[in-house]
C-alpha atoms as a PDB file:
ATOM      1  CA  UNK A   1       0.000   0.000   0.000  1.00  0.00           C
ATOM      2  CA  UNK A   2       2.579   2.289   0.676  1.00  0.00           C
ATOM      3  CA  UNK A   3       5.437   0.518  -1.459  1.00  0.00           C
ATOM      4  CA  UNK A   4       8.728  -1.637  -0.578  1.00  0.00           C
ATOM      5  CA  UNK A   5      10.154  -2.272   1.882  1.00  0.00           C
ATOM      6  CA  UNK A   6       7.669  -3.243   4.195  1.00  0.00           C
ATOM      7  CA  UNK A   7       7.862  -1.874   7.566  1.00  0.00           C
ATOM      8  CA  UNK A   8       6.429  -1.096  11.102  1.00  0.00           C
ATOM      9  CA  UNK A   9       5.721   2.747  10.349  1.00  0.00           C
ATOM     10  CA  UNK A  10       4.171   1.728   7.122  1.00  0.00           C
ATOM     11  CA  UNK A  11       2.023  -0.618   8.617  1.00  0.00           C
ATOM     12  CA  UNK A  12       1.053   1.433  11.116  1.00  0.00           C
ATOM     13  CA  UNK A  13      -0.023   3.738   8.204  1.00  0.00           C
ATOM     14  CA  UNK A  14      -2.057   1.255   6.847  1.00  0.00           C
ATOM     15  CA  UNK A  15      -3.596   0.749  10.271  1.00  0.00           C
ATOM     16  CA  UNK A  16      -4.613   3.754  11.053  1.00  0.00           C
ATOM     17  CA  UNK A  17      -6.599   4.602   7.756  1.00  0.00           C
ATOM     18  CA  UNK A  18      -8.634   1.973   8.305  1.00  0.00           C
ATOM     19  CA  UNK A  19      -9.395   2.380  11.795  1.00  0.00           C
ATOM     20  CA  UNK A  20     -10.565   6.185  10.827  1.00  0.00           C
ATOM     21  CA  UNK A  21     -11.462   6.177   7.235  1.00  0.00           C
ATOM     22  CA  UNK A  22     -12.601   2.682   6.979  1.00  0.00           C
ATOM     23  CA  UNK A  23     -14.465   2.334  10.863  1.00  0.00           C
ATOM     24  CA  UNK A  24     -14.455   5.773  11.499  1.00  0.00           C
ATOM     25  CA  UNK A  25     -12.727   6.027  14.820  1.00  0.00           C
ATOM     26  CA  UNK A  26     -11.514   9.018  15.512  1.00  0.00           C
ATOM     27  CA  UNK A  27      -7.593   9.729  14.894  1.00  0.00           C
ATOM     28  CA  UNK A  28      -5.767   9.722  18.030  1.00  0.00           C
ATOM     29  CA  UNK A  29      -8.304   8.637  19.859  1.00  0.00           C
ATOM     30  CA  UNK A  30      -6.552   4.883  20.306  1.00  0.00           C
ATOM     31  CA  UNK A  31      -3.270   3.372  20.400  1.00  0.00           C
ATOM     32  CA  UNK A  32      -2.098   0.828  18.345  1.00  0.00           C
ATOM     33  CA  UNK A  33       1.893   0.066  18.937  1.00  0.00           C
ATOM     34  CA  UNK A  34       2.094  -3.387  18.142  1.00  0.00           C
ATOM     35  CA  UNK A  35       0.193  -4.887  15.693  1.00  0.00           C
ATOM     36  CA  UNK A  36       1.234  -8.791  16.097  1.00  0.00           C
ATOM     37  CA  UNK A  37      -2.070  -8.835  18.165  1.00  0.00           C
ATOM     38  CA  UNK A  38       0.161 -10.811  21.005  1.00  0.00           C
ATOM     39  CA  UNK A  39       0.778  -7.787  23.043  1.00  0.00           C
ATOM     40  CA  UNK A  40      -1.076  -5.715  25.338  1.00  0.00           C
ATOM     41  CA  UNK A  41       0.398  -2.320  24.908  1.00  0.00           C
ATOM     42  CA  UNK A  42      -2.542  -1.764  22.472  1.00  0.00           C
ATOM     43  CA  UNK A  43      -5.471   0.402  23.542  1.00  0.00           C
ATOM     44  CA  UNK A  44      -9.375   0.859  22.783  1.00  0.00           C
ATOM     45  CA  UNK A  45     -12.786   1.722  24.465  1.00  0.00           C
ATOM     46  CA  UNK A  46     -15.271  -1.152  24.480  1.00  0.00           C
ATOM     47  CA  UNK A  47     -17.276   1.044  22.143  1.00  0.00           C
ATOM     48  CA  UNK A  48     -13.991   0.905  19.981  1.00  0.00           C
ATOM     49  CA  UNK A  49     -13.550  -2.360  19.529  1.00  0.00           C
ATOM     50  CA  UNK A  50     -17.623  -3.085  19.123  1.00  0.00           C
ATOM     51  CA  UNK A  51     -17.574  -0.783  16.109  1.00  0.00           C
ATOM     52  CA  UNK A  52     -14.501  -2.549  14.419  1.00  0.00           C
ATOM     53  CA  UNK A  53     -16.469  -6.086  15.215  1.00  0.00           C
ATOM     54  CA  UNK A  54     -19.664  -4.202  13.401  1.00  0.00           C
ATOM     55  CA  UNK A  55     -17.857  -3.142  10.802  1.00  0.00           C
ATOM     56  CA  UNK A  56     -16.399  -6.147   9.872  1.00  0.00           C
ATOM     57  CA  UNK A  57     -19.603  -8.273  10.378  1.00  0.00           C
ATOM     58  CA  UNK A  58     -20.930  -5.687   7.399  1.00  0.00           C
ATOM     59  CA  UNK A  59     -18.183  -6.745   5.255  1.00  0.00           C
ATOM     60  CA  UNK A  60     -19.586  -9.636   3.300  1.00  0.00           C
ATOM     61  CA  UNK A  61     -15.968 -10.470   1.139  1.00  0.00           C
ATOM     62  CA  UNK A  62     -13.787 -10.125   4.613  1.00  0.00           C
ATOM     63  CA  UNK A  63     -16.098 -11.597   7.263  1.00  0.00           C
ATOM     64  CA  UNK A  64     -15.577 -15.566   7.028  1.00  0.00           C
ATOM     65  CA  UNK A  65     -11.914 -14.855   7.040  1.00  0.00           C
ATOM     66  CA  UNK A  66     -11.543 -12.195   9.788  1.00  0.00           C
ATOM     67  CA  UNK A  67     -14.387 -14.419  11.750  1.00  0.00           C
ATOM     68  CA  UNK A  68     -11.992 -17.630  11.419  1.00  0.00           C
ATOM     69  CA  UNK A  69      -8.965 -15.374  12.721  1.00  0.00           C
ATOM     70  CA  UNK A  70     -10.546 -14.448  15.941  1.00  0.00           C
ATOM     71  CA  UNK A  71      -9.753 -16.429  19.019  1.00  0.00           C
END
């Protein structure tokens, strides 16, 4: 998305438009610093995290995938 060589800042690039232009969260208003999902340094509301769940349960081509990645 935002050309080679992949890396961290790039990826955190990525994340971030989707949380706010994809989900609509507002910028700044969380904290993603590791995005392996195996750390808790992360941080949401509840209300955050419900809207990315709703969001992806709208998304008929990504939802059997992102479903079969949860926990």
């Amino acid at each position: 998305m935002y050309g080679a060589p992949a890396t961290w800042e790039k990826a955190k690039m990525a994340i971030d438009a989707f949380l706010v232009d994809g989900v609509g969260l507002k910028a700044g208003s969380y904290s993603v610093r590791n995005a392996s999902g195996l750390h808790d340094i992360n941080r949401m509301t509840p209300q955050q995290l419900v809207r990315i769940l709703a969001f992806m349960h709208r998304q008929p081509g990504l939802r059997p995938e992102f479903l079969t990645s949860l926990a």
